[in-house]
C-alpha atoms as a PDB file:
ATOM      1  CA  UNK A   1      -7.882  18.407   1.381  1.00  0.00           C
ATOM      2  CA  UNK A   2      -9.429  16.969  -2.033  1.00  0.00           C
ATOM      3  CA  UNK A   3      -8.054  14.089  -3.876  1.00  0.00           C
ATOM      4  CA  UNK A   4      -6.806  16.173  -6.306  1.00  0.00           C
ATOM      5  CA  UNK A   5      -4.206  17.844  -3.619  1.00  0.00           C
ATOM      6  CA  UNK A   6      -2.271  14.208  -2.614  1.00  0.00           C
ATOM      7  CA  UNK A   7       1.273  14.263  -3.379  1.00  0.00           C
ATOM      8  CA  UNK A   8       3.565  11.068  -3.957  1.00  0.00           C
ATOM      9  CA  UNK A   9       6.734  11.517  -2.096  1.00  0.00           C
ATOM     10  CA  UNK A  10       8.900   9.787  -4.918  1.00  0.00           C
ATOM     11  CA  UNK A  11      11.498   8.324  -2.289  1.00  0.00           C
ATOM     12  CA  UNK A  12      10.442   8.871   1.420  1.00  0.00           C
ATOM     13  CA  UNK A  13      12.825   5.934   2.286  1.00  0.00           C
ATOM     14  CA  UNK A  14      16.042   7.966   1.895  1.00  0.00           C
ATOM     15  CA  UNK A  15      17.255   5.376  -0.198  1.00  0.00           C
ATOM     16  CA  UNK A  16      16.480   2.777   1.955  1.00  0.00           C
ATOM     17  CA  UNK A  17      13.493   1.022   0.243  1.00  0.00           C
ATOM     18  CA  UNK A  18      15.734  -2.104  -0.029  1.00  0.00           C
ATOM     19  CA  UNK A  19      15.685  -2.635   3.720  1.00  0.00           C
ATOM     20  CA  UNK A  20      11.666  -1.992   4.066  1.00  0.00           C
ATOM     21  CA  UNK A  21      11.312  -4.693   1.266  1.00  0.00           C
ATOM     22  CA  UNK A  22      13.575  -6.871   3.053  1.00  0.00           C
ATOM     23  CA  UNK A  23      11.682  -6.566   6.132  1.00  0.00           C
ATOM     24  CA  UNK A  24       8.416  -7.685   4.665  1.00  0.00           C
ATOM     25  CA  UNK A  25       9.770 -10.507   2.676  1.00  0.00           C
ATOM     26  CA  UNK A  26      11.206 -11.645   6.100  1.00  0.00           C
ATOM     27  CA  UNK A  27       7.528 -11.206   8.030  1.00  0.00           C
ATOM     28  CA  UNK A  28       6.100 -13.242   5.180  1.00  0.00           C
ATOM     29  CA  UNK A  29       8.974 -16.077   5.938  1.00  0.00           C
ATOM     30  CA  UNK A  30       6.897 -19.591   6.702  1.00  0.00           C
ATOM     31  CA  UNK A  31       3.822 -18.437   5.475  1.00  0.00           C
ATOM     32  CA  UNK A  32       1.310 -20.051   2.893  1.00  0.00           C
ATOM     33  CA  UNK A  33       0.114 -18.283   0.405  1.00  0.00           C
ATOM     34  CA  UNK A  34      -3.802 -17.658   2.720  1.00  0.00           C
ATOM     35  CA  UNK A  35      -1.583 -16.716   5.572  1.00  0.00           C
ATOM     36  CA  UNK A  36       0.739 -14.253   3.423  1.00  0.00           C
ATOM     37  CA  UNK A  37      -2.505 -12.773   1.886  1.00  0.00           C
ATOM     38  CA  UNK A  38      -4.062 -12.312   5.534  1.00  0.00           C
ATOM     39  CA  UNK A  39      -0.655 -10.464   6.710  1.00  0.00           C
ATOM     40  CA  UNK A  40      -0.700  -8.150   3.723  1.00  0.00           C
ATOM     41  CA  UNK A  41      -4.526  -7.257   4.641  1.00  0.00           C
ATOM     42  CA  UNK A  42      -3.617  -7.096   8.102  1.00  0.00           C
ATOM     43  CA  UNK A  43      -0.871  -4.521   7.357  1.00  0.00           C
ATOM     44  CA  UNK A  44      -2.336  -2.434   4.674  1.00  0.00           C
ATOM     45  CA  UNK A  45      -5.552  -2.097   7.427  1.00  0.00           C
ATOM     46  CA  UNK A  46      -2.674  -0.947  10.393  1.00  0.00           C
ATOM     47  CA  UNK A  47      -1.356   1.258   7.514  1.00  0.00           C
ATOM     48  CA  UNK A  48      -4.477   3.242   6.629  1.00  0.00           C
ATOM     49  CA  UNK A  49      -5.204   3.352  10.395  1.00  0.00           C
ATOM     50  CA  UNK A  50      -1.776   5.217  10.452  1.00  0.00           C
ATOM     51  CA  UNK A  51      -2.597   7.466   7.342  1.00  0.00           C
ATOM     52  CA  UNK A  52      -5.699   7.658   8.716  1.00  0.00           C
ATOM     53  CA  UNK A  53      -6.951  10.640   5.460  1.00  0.00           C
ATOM     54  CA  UNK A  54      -9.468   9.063   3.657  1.00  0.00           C
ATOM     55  CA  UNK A  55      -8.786  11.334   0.794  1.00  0.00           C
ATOM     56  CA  UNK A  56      -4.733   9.887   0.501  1.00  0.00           C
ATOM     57  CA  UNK A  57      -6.018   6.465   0.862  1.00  0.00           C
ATOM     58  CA  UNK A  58      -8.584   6.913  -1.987  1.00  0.00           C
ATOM     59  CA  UNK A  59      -5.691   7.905  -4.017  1.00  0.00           C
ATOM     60  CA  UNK A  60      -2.928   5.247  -2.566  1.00  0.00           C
ATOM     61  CA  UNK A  61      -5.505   2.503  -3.482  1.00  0.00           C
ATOM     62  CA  UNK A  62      -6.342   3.711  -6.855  1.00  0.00           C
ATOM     63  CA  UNK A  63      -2.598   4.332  -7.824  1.00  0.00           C
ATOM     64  CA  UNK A  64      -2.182   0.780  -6.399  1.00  0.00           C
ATOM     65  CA  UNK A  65      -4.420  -0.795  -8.051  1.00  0.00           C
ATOM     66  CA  UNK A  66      -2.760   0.511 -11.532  1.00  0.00           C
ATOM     67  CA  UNK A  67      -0.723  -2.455 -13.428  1.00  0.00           C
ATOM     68  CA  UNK A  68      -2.070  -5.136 -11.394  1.00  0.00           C
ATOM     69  CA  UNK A  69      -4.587  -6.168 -13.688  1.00  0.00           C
ATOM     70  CA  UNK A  70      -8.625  -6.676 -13.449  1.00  0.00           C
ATOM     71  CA  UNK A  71     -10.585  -3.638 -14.602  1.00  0.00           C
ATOM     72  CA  UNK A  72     -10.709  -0.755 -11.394  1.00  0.00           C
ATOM     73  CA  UNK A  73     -13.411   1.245 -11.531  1.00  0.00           C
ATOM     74  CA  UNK A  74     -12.150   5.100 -11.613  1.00  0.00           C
ATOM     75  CA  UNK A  75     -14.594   6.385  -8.946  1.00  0.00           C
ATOM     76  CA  UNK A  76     -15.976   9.074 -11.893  1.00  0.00           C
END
């Protein structure tokens, strides 16, 4: 699989995107700022052990990245 073949699932939450959000504002609950920035690294690593396709996580990071600010470099 190439880059190039990664789809986005639009809505693989069935609608329930509002609870996942919920449940990561809640793990974040009591946390500074370092400590919230160390939980989001810690997840996105157990995340991309999960996806575990280099080529999708290319692509996740890169679509990511987009709006956030900074200048990415495009990989080309």
């Amino acid at each position: 699989m190439t880059g190039n073949d990664v789809h986005f699932e639009s809505d693989r939450f069935s609608g329930r995107g509002d609870d996942f959000y919920a449940l990561l504002m809640k793990a974040h609950e009591g946390l500074d700022d370092e400590e919230s920035m160390k939980l989001n690294a810690r997840l996105v690593l157990i995340l991309a052990n999960q996806i575990g396709e280099m080529d999708i996580l290319e692509r996740l990071l890169t679509e990511g990245r987009k709006g956030v600010g900074g200048k990415a470099e495009s990989g080309e």
